[in-house]
N, C-alpha and C. Protein backbone atom coordinates (compact mmCIF):
# COMPACT_ATOMS: atom_id res chain seq x y z
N UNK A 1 -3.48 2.07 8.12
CA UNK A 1 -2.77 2.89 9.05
C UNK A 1 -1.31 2.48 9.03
N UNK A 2 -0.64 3.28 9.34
CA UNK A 2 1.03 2.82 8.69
C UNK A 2 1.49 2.60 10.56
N UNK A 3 2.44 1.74 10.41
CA UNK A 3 3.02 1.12 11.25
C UNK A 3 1.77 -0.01 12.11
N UNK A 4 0.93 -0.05 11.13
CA UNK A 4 -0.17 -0.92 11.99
C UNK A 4 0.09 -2.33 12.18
N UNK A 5 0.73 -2.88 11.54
CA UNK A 5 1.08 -4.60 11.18
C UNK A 5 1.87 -4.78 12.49
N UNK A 6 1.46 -6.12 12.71
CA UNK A 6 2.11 -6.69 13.75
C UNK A 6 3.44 -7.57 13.09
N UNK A 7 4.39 -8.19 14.05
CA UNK A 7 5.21 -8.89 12.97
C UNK A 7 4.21 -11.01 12.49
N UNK A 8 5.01 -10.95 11.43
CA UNK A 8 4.07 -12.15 10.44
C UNK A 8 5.05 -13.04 11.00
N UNK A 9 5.91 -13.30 11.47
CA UNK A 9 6.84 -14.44 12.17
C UNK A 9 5.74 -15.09 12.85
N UNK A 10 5.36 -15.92 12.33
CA UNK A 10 4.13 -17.02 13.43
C UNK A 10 4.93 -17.48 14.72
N UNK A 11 6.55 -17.79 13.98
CA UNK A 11 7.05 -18.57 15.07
C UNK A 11 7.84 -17.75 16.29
N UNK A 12 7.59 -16.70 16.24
CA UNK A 12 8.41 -15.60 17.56
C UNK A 12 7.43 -15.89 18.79
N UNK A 13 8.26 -15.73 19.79
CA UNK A 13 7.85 -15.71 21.05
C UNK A 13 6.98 -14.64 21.15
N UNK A 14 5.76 -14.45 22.13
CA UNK A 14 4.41 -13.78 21.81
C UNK A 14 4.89 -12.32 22.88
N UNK A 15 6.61 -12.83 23.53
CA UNK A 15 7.36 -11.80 24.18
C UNK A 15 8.61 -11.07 23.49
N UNK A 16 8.63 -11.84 22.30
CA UNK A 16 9.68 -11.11 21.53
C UNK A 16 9.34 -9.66 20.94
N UNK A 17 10.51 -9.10 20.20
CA UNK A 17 10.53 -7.90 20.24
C UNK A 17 9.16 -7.43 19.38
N UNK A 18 8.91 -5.89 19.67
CA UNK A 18 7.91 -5.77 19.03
C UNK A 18 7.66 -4.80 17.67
N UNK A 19 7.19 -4.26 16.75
CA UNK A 19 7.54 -2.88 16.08
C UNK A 19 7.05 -1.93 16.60
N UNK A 20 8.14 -0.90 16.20
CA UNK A 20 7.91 0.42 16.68
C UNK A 20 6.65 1.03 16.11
N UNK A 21 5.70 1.93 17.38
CA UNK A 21 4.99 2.40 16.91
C UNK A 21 4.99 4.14 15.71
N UNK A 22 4.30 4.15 15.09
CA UNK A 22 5.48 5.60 14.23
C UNK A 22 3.60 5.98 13.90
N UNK A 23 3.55 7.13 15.11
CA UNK A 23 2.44 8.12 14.87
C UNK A 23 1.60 8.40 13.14
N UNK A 24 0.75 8.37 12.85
CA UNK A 24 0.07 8.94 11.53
C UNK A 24 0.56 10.28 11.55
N UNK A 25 0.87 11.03 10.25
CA UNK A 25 0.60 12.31 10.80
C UNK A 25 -0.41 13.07 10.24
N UNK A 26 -0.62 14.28 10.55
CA UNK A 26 -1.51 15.12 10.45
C UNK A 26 -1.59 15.85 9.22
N UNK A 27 -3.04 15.98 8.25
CA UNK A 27 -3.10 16.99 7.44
C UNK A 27 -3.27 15.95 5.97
N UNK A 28 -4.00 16.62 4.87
CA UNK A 28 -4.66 15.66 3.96
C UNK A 28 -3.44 15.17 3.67
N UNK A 29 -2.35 15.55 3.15
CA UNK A 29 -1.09 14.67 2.26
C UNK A 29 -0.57 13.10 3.72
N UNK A 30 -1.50 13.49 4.51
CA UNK A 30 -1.18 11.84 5.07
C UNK A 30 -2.50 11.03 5.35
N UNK A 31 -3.18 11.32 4.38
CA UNK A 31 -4.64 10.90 4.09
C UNK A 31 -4.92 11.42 3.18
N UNK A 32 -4.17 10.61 2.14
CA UNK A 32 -4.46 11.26 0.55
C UNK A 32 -5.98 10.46 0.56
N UNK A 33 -6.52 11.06 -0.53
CA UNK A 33 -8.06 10.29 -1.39
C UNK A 33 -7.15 8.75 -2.04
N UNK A 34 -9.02 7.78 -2.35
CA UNK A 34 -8.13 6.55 -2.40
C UNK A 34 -8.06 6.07 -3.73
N UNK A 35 -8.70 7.40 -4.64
CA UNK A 35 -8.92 7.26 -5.92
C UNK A 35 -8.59 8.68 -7.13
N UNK A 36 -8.15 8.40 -8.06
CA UNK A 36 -7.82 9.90 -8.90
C UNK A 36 -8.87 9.71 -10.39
N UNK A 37 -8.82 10.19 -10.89
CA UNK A 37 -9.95 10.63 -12.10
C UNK A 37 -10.11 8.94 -13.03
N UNK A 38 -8.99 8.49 -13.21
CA UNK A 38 -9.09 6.82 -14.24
C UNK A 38 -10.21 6.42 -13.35
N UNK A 39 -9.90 6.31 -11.83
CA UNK A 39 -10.82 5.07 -11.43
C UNK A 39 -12.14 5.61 -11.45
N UNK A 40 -12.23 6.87 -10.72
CA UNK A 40 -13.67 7.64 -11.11
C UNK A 40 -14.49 7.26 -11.72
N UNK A 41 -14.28 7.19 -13.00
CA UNK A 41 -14.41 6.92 -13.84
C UNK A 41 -14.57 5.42 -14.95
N UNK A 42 -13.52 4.57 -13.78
CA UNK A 42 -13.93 3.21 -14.68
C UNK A 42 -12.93 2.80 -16.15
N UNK A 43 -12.06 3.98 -15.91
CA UNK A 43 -11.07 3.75 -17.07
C UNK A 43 -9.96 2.85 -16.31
N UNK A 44 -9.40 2.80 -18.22
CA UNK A 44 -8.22 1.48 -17.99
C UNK A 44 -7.19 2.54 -17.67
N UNK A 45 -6.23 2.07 -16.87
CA UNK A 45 -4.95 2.67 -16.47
C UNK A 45 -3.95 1.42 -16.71
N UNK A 46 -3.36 1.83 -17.81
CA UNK A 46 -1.84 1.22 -18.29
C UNK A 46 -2.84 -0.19 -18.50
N UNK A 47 -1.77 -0.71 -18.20
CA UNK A 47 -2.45 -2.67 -18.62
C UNK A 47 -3.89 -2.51 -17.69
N UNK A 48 -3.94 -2.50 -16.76
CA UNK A 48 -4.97 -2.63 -15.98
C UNK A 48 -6.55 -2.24 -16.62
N UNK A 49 -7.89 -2.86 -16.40
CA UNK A 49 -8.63 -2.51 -16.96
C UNK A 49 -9.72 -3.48 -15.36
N UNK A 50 -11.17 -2.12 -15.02
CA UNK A 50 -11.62 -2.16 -14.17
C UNK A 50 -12.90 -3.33 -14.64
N UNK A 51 -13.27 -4.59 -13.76
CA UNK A 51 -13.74 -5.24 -13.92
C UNK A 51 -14.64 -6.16 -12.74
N UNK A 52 -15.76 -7.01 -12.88
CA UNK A 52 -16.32 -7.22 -11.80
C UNK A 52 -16.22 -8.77 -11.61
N UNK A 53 -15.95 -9.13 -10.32
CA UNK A 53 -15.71 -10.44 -9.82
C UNK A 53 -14.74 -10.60 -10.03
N UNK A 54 -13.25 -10.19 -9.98
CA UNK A 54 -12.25 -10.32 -9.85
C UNK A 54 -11.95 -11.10 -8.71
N UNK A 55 -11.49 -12.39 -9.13
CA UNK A 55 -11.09 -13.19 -7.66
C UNK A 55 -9.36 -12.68 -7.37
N UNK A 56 -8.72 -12.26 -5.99
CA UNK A 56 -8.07 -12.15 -5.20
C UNK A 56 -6.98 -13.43 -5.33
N UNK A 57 -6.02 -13.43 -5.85
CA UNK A 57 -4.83 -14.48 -5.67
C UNK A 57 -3.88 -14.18 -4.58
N UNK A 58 -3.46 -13.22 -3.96
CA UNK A 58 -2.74 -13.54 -3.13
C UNK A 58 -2.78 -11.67 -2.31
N UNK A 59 -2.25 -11.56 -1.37
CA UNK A 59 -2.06 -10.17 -0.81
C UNK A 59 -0.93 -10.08 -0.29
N UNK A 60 -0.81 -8.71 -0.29
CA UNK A 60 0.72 -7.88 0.21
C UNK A 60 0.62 -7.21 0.95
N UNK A 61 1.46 -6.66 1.90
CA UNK A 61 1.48 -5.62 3.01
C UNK A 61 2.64 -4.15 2.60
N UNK A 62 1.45 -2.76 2.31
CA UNK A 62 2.64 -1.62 1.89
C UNK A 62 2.13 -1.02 3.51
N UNK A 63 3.06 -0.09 3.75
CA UNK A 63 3.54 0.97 4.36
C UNK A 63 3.82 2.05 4.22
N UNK A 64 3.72 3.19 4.44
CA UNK A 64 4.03 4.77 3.83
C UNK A 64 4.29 5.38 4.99
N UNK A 65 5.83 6.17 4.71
CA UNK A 65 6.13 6.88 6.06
C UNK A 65 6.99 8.23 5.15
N UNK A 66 6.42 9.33 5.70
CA UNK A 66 6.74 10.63 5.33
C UNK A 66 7.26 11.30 6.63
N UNK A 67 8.35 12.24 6.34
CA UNK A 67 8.52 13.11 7.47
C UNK A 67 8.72 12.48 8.90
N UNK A 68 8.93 11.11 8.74
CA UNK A 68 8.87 10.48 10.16
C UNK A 68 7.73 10.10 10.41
N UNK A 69 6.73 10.64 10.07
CA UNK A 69 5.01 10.01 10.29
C UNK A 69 4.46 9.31 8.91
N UNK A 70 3.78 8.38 9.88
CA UNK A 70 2.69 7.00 8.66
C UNK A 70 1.92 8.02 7.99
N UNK A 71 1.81 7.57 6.61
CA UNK A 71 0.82 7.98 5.64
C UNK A 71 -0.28 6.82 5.80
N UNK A 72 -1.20 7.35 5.48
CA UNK A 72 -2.31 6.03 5.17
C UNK A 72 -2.20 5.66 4.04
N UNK A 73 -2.71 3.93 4.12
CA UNK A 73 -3.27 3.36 2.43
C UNK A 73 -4.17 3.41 2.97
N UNK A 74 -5.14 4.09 2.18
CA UNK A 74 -6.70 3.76 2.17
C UNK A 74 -7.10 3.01 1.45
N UNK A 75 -8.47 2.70 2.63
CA UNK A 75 -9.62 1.53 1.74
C UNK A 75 -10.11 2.28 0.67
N UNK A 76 -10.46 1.16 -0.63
CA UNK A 76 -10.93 1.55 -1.70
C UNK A 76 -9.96 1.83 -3.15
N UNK A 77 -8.78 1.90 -2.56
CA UNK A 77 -7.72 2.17 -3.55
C UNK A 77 -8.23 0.59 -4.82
N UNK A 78 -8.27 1.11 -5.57
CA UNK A 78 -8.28 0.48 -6.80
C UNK A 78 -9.74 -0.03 -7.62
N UNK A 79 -10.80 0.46 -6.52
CA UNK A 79 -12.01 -0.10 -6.60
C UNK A 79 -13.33 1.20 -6.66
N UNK A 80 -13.84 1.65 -8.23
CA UNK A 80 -14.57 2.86 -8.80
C UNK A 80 -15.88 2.81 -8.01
N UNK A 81 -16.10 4.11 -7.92
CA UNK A 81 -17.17 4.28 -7.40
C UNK A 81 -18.75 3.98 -8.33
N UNK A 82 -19.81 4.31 -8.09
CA UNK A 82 -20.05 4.13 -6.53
C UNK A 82 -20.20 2.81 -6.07
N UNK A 83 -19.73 3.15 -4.28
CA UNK A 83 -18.86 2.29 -3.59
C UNK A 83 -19.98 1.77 -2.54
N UNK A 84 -19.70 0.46 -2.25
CA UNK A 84 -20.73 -0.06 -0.36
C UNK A 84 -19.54 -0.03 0.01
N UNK A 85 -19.87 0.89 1.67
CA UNK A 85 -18.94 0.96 2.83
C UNK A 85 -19.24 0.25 3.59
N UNK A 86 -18.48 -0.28 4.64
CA UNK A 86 -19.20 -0.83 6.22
C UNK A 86 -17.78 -0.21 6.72
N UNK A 87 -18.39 0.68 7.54
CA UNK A 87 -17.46 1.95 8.89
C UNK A 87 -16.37 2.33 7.68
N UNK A 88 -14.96 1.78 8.42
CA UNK A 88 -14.22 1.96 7.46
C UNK A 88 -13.73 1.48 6.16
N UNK A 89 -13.99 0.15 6.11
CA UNK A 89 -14.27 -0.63 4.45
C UNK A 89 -14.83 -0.05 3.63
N UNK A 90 -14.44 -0.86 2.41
CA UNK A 90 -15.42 -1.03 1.16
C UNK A 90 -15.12 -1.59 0.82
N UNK A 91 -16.26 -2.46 0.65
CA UNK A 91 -17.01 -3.61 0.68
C UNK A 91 -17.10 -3.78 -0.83
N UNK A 92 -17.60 -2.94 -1.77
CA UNK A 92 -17.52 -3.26 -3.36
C UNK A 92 -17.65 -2.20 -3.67
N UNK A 93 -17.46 -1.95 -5.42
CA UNK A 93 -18.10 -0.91 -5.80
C UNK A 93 -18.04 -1.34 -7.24
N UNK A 94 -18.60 -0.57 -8.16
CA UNK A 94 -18.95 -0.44 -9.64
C UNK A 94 -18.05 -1.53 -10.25
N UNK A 95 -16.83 -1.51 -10.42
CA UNK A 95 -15.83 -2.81 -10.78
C UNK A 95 -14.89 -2.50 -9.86
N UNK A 96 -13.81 -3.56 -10.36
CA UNK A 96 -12.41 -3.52 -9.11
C UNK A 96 -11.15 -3.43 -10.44
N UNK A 97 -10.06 -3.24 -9.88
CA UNK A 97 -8.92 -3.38 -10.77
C UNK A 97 -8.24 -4.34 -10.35
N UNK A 98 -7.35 -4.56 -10.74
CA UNK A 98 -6.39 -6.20 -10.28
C UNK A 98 -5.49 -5.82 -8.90
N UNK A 99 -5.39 -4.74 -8.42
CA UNK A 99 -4.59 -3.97 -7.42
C UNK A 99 -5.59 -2.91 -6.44
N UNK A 100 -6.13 -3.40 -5.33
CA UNK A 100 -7.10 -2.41 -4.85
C UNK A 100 -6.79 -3.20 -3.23
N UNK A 101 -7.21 -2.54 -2.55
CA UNK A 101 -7.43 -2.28 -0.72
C UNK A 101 -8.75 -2.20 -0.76
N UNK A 102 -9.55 -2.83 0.35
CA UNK A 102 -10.77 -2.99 0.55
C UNK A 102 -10.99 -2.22 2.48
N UNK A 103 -9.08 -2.41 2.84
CA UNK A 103 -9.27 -1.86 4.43
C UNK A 103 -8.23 -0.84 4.66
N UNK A 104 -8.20 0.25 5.50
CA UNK A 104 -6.91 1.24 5.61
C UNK A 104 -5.74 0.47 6.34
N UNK A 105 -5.51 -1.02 5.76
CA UNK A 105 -4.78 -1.34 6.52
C UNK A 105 -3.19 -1.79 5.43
N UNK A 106 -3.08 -1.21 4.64
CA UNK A 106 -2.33 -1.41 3.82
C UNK A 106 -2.50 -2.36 2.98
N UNK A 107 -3.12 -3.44 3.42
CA UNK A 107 -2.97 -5.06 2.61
C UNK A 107 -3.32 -4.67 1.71
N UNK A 108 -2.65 -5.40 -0.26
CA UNK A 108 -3.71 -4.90 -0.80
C UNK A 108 -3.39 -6.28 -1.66
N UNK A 109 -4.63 -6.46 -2.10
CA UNK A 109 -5.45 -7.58 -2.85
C UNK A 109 -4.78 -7.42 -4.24
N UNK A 110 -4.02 -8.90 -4.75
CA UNK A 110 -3.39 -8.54 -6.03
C UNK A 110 -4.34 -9.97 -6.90
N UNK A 111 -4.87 -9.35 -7.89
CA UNK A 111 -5.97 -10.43 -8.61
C UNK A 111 -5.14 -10.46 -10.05
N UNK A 112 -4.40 -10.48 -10.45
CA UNK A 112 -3.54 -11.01 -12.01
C UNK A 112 -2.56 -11.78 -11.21
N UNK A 113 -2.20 -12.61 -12.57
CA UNK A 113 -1.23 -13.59 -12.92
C UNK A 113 -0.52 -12.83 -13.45
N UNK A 114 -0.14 -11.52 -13.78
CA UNK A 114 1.38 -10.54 -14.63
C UNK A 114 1.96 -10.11 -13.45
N UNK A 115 2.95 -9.77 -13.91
CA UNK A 115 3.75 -9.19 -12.41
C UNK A 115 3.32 -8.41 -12.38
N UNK A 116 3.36 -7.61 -10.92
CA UNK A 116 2.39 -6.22 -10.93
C UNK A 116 3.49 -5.55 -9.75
N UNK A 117 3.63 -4.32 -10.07
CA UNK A 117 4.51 -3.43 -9.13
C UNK A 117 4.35 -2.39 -8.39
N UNK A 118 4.41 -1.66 -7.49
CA UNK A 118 4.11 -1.10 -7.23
C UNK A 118 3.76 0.35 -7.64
N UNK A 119 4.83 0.48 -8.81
CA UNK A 119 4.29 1.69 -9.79
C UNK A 119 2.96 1.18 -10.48
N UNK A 120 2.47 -0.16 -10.66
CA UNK A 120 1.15 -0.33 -11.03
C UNK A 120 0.01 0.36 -9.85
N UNK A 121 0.36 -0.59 -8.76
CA UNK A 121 -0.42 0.08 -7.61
C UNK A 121 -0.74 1.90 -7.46
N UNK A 122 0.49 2.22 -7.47
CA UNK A 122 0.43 4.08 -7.83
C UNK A 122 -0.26 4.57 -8.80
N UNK A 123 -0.03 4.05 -9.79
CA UNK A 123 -0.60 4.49 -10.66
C UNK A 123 -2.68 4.07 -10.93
N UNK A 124 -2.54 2.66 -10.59
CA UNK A 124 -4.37 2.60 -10.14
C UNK A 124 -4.40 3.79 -8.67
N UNK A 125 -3.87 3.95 -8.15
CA UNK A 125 -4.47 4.74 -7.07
C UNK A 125 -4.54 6.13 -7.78
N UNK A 126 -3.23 6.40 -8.43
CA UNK A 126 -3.99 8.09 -9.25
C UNK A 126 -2.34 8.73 -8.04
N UNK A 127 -1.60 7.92 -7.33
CA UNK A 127 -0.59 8.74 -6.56
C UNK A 127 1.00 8.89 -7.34
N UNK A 128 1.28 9.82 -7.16
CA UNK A 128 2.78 9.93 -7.58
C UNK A 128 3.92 8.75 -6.84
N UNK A 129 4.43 8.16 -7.53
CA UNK A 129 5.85 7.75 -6.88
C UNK A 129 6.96 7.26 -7.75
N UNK A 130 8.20 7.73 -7.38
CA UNK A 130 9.25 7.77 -8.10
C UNK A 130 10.43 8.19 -6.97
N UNK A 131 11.62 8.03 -7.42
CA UNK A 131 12.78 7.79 -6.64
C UNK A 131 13.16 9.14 -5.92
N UNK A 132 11.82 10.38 -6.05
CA UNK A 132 12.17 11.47 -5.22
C UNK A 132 10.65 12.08 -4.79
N UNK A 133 9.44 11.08 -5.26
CA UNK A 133 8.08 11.41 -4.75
C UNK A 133 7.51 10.21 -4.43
N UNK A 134 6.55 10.69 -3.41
CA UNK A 134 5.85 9.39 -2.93
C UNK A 134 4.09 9.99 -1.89
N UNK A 135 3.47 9.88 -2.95
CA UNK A 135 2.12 10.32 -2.53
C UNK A 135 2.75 12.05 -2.98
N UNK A 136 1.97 12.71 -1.73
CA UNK A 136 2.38 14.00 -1.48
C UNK A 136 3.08 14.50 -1.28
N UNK A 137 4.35 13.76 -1.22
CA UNK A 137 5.73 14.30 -1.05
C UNK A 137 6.56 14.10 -1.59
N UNK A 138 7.68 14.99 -1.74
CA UNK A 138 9.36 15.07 -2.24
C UNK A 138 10.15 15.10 -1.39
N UNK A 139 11.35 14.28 -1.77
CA UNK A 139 12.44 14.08 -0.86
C UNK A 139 13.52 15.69 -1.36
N UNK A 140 13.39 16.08 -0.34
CA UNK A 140 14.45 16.93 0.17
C UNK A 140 15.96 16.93 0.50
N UNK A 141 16.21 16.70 -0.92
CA UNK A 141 17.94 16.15 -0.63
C UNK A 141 17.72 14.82 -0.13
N UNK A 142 19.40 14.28 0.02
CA UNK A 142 19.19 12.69 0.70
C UNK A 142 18.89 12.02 -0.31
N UNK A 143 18.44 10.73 0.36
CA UNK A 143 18.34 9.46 -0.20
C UNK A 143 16.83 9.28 -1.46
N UNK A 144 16.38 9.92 -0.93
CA UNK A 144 14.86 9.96 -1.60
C UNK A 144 14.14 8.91 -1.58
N UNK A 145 13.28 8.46 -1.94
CA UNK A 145 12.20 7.21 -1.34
C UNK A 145 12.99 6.35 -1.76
N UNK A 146 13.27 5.52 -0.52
CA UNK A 146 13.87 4.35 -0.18
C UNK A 146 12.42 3.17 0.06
N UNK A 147 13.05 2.12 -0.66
CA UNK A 147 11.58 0.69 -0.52
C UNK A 147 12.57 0.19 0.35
N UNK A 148 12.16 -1.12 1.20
CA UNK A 148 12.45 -2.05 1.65
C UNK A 148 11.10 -3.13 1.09
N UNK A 149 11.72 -4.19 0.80
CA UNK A 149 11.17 -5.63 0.86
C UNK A 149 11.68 -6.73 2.20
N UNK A 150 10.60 -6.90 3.11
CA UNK A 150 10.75 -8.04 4.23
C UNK A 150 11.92 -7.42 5.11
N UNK A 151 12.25 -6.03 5.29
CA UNK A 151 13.18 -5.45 6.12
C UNK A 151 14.74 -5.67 4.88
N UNK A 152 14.54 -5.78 3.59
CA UNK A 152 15.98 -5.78 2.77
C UNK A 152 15.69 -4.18 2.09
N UNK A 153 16.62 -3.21 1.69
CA UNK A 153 16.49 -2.46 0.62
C UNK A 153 16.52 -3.31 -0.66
N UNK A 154 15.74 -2.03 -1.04
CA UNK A 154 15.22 -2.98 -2.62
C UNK A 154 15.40 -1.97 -3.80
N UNK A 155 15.96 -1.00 -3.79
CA UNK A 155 16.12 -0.50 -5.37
C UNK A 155 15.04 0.55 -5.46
N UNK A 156 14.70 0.86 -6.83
CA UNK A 156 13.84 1.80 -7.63
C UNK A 156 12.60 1.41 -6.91
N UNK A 157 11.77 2.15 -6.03
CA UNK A 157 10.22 1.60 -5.53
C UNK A 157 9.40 1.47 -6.67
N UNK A 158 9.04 2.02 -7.56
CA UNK A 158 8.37 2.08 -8.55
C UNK A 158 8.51 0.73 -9.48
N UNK A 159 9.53 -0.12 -9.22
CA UNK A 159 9.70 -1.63 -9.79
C UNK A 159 9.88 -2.74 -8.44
N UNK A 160 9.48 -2.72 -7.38
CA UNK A 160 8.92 -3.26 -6.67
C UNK A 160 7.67 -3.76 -6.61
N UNK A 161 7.87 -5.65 -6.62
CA UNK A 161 7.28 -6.39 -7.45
C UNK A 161 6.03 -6.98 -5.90
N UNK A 162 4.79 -6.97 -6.32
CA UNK A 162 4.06 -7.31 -5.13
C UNK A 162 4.33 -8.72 -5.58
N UNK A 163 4.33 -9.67 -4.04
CA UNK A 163 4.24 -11.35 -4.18
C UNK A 163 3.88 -11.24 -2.92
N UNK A 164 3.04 -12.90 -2.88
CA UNK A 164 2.65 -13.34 -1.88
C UNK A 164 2.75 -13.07 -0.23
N UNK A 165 2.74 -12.78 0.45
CA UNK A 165 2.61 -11.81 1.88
C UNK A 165 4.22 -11.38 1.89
N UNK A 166 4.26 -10.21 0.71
CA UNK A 166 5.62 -9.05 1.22
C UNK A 166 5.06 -8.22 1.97
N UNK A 167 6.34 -7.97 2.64
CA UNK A 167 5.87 -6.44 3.68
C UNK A 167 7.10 -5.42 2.80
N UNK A 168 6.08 -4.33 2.67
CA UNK A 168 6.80 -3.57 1.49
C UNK A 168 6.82 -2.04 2.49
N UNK A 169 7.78 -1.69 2.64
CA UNK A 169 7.76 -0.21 3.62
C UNK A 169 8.80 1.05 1.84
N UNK A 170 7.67 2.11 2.29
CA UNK A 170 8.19 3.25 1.25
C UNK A 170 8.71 4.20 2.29
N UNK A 171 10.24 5.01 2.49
CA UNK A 171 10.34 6.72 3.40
C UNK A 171 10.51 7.09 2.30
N UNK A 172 9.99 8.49 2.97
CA UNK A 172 11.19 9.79 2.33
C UNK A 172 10.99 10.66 3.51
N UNK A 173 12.11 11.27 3.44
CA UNK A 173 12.61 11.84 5.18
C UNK A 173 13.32 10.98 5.67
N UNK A 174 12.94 11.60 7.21
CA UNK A 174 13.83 10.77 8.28
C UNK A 174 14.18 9.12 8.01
N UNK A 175 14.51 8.91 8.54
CA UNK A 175 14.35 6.86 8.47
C UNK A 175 13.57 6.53 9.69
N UNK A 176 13.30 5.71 9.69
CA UNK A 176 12.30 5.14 10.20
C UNK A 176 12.35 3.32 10.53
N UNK A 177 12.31 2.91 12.01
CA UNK A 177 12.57 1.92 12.13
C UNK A 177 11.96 0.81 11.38
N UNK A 178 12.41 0.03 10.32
CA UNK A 178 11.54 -0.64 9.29
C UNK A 178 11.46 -2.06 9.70
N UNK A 179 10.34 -2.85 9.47
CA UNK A 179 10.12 -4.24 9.91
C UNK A 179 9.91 -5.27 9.20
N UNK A 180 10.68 -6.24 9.14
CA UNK A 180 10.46 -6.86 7.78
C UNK A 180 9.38 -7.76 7.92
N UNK A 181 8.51 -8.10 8.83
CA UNK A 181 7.39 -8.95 8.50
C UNK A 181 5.78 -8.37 9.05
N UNK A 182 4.58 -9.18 8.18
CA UNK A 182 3.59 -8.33 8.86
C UNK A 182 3.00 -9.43 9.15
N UNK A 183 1.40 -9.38 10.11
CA UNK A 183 1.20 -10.83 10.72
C UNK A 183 -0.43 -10.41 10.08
N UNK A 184 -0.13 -11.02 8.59
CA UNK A 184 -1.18 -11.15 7.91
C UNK A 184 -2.72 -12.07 8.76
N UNK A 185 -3.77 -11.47 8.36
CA UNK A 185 -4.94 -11.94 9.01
C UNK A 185 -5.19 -13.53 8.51
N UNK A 186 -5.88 -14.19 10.01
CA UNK A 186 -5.32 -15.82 9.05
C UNK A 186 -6.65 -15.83 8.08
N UNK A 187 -6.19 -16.48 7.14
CA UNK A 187 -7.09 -17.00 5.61
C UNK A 187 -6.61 -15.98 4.62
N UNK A 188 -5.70 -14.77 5.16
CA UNK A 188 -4.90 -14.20 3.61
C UNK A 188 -3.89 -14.63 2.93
């Protein structure tokens, strides 16, 4: 769910400021599917190749905000069917890729030692993104999808590098109050 993260500052006062909440919005392009035909399927996409027991090295926190409203990351992104759910998880499925979400909570599980970017991530999910698309949308004049890393702008999103608990926020549209930390679950 986008704007779901709390801030990851362990050390802030439990009265300090808080992030803004920024509504989901409505209609499939803000609940895209969490998979496109490669993973379906079990194919390799670019370097990536789908595999089982992939141990988890470290996780990241993305964000998606369109039009002023959160897009979802969905659970399952990177991980072929068929899938075990519990409610909203998934829990496993057929193999995993080195870049997959197991919860709609953005975090997503990075299992290689290569750098991996977020145009990797897009591209295991099967979504468009580039410096004027992002999921289901195009920027309309303006700035066009703007990344932030930890509340910094960061350049081309599509070479935005996942590491160890980043909080990675994607717009296109409005702007949107951005937060540079997330308060990862403890043991991630």
């Amino acid at each position: 769910m986008a704007g779901c993260g709390g801030s990851g500052d362990r050390s802030r006062p439990a009265d300090g400021p808080r992030p803004v909440p920024i509504p989901t919005g409505v209609g499939p392009r803000f609940l895209p599917p969490s998979y496109g035909s490669a993973v379906a399927h079990a194919a390799p996409v670019a370097r990536s190749r789908c595999r089982r027991g992939e141990r988890r090295l470290f996780v990241a926190h993305v964000e998606l905000f369109a039009r002023g409203r959160g897009v979802v990351v969905p659970a399952g992104i990177g991980v072929a069917p068929p899938r075990r759910r519990s409610g909203a998880f998934v829990r496993s499925g057929r193999c995993e890729y080195p870049l997959r979400t197991h919860a709609p909570t953005g975090v997503v599980e990075v299992a290689t030692r290569q750098p991996a970017t977020l145009g990797d991530l897009f591209a295991i999910w099967g979504q468009p993104l580039s410096r004027r698309r992002l999921a289901g949308f195009a920027a309309r004049g303006g700035p066009g999808v703007r990344a932030f890393v930890d509340g910094a702008p960061a350049g081309d999103p599509r070479a935005v590098r996942l590491r160890p608990h980043a909080q990675i926020v994607l717009v296109v549209g409005p702007p949107v109050p951005v937060h540079g930390s997330y308060r990862f679950p403890l043991g991630e």
